[in-house]
C-alpha atoms as a PDB file:
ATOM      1  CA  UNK A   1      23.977   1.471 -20.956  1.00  0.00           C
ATOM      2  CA  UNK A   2      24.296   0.639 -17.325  1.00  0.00           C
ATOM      3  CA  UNK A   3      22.921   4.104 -16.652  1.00  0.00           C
ATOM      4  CA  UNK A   4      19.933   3.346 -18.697  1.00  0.00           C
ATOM      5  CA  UNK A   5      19.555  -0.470 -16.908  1.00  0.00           C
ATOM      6  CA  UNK A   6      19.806   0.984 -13.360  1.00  0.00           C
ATOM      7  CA  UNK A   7      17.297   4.397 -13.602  1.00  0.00           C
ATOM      8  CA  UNK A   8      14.890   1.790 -15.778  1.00  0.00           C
ATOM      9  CA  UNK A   9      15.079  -1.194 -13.991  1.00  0.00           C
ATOM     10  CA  UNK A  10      16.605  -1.108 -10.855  1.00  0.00           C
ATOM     11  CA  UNK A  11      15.914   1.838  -9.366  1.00  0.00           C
ATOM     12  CA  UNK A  12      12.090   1.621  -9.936  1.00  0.00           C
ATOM     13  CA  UNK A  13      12.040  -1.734  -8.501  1.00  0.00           C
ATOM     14  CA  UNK A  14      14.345  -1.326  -5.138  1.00  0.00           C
ATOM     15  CA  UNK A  15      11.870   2.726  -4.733  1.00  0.00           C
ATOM     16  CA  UNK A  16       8.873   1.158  -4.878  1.00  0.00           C
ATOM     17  CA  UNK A  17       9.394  -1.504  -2.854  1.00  0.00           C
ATOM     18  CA  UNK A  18      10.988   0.804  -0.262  1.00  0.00           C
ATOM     19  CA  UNK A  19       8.186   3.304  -0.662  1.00  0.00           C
ATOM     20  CA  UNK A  20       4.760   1.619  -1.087  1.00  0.00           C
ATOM     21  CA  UNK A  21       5.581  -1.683   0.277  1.00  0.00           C
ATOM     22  CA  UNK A  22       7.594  -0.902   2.985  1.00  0.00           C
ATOM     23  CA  UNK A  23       6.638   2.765   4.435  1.00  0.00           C
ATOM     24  CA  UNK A  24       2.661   2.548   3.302  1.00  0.00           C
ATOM     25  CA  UNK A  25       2.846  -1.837   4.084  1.00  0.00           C
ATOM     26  CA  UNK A  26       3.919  -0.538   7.615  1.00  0.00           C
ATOM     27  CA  UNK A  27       2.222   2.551   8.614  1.00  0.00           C
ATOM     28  CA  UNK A  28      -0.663   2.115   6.414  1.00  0.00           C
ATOM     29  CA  UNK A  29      -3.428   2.175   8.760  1.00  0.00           C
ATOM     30  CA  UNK A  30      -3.379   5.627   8.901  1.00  0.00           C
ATOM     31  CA  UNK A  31      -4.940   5.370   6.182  1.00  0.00           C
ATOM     32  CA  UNK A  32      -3.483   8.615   3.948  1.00  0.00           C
ATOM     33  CA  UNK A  33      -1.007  10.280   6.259  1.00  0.00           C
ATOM     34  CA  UNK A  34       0.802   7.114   5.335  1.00  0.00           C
ATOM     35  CA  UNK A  35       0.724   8.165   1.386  1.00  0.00           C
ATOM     36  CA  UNK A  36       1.498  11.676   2.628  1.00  0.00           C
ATOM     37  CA  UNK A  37       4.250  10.377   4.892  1.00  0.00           C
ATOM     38  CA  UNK A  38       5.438   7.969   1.859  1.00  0.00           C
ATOM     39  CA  UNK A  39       5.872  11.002  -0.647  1.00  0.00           C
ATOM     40  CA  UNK A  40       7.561  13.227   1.373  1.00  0.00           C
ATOM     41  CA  UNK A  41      10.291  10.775   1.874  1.00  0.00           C
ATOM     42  CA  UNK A  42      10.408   9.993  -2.042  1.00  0.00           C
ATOM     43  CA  UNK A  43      10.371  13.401  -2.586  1.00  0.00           C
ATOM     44  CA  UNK A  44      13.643  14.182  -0.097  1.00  0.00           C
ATOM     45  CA  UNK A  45      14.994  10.567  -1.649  1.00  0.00           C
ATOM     46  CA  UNK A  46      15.161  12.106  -5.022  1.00  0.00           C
ATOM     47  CA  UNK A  47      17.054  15.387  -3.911  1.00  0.00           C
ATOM     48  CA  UNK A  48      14.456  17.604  -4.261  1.00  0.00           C
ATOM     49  CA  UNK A  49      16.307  20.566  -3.055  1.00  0.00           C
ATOM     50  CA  UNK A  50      13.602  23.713  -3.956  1.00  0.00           C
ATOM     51  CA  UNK A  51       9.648  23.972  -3.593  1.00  0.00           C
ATOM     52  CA  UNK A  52       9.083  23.326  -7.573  1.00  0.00           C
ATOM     53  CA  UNK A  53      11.407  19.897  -7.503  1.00  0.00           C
ATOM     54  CA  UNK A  54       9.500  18.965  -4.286  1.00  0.00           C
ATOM     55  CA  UNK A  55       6.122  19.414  -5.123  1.00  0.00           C
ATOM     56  CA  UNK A  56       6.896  17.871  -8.511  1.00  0.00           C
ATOM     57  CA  UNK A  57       8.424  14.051  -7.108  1.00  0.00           C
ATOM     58  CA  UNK A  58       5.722  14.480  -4.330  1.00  0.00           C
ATOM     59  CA  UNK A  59       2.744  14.670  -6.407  1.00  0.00           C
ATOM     60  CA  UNK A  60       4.793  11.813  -8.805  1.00  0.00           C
ATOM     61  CA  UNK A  61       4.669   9.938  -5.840  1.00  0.00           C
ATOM     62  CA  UNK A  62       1.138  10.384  -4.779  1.00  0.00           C
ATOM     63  CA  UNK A  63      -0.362   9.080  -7.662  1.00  0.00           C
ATOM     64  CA  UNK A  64       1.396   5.733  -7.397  1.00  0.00           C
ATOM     65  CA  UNK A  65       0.709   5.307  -3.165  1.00  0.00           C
ATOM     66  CA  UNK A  66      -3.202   5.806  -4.201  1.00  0.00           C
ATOM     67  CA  UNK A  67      -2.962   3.203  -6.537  1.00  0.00           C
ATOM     68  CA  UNK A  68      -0.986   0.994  -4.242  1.00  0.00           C
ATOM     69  CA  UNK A  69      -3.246   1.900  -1.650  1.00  0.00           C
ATOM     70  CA  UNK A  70      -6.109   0.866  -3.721  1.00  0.00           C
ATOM     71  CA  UNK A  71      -5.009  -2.599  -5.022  1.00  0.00           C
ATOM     72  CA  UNK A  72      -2.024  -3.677  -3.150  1.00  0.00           C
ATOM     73  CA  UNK A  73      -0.116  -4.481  -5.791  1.00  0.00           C
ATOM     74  CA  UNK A  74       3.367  -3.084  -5.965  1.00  0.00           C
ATOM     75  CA  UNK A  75       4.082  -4.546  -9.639  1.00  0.00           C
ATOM     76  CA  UNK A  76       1.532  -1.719 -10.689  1.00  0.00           C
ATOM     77  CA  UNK A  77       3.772   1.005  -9.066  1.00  0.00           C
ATOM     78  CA  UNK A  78       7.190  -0.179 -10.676  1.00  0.00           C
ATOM     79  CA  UNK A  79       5.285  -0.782 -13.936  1.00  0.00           C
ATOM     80  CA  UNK A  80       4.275   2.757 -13.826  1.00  0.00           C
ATOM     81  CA  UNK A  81       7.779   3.945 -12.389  1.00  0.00           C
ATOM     82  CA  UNK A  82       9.799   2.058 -15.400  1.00  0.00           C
ATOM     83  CA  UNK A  83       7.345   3.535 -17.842  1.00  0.00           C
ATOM     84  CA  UNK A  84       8.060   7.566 -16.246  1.00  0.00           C
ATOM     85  CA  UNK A  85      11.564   6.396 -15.914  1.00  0.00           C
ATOM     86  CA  UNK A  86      12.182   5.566 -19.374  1.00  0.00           C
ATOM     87  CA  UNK A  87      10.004   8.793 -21.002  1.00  0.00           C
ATOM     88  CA  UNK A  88      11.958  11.084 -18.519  1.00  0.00           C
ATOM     89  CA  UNK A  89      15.556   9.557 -18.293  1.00  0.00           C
ATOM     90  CA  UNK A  90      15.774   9.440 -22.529  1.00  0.00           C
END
């Protein structure tokens, strides 16, 4: 259970907040280098150890920095997170 309440709660919160907030918040007038920049790290954050796991978190990342990018909103991003989170996890 606390398994479940960390990958589906937690973690989506505290990666999102790291990721889009912080990285794209900060470096984000460079406009897309910063989503680029933001889902590299996410992708390296999640262990992505071969070419197939790394090109699958990056472009799971991607999507959610273009919508943050596009409304600002980082509630959007964990919303979306949770929902992967809880489809992929169980």
């Amino acid at each position: 259970m606390e398994f479940y309440i960390y990958k589906n709660f937690w973690a989506p919160i505290r990666e999102e907040y790291v990721y889009k907030y912080m990285i794209i918040g900060n470096i984000g007038k460079m406009r897309y280098i910063s989503l680029i920049i933001s889902s590299i790290i996410f992708s390296f954050g999640h262990r992505a150890n071969n070419i197939l796991y790394f090109t699958m978190y990056f472009f799971m990342a991607l999507i959610p920095a273009i919508i943050y990018k596009k409304t600002g909103r980082v509630d959007i991003c964990i919303a979306e997170h949770m929902l992967n989170n809880m489809v992929v996890v169980y």
